[in-house]
C-alpha atoms as a PDB file:
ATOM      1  CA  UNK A   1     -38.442 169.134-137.424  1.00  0.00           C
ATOM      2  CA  UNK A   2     -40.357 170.520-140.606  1.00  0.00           C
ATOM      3  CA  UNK A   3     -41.295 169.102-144.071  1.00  0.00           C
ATOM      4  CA  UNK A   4     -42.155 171.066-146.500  1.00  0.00           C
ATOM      5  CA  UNK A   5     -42.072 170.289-150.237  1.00  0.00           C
ATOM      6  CA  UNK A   6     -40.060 171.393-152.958  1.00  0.00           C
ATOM      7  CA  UNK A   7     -39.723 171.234-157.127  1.00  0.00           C
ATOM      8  CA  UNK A   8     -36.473 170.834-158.567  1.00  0.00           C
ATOM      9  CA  UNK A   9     -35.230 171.987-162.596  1.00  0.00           C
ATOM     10  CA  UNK A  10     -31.482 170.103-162.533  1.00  0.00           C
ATOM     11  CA  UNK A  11     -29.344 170.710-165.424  1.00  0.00           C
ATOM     12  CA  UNK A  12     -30.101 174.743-165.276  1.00  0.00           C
ATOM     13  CA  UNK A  13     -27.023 176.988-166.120  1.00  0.00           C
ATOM     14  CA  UNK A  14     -27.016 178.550-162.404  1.00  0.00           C
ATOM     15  CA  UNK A  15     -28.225 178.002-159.006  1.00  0.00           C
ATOM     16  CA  UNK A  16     -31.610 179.546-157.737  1.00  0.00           C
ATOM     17  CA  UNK A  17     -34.220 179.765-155.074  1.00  0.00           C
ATOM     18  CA  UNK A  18     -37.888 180.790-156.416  1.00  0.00           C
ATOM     19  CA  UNK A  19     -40.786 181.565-153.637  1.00  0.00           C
ATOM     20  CA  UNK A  20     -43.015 182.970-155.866  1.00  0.00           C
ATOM     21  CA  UNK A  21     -45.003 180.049-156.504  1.00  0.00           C
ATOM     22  CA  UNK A  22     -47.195 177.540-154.156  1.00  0.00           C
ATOM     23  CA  UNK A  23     -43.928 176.049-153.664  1.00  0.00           C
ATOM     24  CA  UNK A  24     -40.087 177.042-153.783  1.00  0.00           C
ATOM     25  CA  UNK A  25     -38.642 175.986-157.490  1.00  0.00           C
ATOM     26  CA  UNK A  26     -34.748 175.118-156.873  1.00  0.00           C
ATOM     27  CA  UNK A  27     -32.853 175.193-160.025  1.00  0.00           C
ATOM     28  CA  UNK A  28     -29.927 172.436-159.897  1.00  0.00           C
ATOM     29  CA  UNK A  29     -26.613 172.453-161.793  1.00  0.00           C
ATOM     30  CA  UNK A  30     -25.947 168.917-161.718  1.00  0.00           C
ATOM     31  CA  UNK A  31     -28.321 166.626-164.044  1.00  0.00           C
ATOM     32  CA  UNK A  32     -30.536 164.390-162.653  1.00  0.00           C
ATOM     33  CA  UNK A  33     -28.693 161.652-163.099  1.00  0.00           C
ATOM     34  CA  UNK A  34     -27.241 158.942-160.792  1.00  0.00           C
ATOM     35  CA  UNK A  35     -28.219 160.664-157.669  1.00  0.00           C
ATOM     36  CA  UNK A  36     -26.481 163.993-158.283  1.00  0.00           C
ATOM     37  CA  UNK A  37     -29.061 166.728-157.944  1.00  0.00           C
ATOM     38  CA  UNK A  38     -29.941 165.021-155.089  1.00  0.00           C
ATOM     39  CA  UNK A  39     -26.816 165.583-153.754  1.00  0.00           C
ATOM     40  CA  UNK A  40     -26.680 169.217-154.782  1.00  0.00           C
ATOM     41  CA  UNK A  41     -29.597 169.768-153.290  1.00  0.00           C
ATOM     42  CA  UNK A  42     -29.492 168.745-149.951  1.00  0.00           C
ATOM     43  CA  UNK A  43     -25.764 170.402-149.798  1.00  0.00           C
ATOM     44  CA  UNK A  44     -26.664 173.677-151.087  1.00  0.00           C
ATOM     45  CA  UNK A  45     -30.140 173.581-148.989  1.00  0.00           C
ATOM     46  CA  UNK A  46     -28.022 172.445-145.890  1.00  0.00           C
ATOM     47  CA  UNK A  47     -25.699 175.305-146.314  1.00  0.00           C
ATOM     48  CA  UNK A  48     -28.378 178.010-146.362  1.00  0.00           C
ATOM     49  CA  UNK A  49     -30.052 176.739-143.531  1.00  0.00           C
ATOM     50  CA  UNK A  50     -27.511 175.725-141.204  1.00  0.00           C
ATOM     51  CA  UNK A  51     -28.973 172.929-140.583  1.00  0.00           C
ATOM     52  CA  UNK A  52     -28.790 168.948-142.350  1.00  0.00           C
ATOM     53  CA  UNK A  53     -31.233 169.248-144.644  1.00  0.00           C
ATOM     54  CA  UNK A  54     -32.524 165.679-145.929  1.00  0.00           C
ATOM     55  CA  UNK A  55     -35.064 163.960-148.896  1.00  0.00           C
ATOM     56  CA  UNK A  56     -37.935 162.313-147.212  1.00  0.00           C
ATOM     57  CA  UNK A  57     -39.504 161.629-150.570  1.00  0.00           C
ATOM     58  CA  UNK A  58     -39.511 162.253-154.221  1.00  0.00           C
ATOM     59  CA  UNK A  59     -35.847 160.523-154.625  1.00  0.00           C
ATOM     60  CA  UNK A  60     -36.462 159.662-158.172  1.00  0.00           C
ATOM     61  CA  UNK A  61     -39.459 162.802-158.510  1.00  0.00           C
ATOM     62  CA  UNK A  62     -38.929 166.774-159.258  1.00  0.00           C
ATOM     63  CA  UNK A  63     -41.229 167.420-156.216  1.00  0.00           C
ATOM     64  CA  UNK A  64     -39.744 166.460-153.556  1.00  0.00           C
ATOM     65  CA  UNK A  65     -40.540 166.463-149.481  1.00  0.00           C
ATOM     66  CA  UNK A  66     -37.183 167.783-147.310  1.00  0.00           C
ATOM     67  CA  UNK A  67     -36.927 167.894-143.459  1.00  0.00           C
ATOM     68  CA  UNK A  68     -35.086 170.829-141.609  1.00  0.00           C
ATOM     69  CA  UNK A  69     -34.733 170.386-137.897  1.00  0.00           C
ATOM     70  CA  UNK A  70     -35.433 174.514-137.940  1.00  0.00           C
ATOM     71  CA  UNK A  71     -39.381 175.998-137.466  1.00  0.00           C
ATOM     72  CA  UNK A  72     -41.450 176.012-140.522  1.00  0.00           C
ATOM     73  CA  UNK A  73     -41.885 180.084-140.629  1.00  0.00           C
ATOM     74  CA  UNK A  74     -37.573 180.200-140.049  1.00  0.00           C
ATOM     75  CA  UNK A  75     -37.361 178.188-143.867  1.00  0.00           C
ATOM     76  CA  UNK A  76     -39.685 180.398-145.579  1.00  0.00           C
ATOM     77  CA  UNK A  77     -37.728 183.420-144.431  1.00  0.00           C
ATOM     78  CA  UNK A  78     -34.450 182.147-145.077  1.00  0.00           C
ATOM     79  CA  UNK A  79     -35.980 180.976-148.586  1.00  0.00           C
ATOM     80  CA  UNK A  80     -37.339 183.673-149.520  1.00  0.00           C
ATOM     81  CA  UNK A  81     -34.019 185.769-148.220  1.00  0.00           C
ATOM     82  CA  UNK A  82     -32.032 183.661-150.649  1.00  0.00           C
ATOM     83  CA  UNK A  83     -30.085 184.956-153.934  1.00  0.00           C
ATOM     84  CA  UNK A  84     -29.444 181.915-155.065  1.00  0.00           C
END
């Protein structure tokens, strides 16, 4: 299993993965409100990976700590392979 963190932007017009910073910037859809960029977020992130991707932390934050049962260098490459 890995952590690794994460920021969120809900609300954004479109969907989107950005590695270029110290750490990935997902851009949500759904607001941030009752729980439902949460719920994006660990579908669309589950998806891509394959994999059940869950919150460890950061429920109620923008940066947030996920777990992937994958290895650490297999997310960055599948991250960074990502269109969005």
């Amino acid at each position: 299993m890995t952590e690794f963190y994460i920021k969120v932007r809900p609300g954004e017009e479109r969907f989107d993965i950005d590695t270029s910073g110290t750490y990935p910037v997902v851009d949500l859809e759904s607001p941030a409100e009752k729980g439902r960029a949460n719920e994006e977020l660990v579908h669309r992130l589950s998806e891509i990976f394959g994999e059940e991707a869950g919150i460890v932390s950061g429920h109620h934050s923008r940066r947030k700590k996920m777990i992937v049962e994958m290895p650490e260098k297999e997310i960055e490459e599948i991250l960074e392979d990502c269109p969005g």
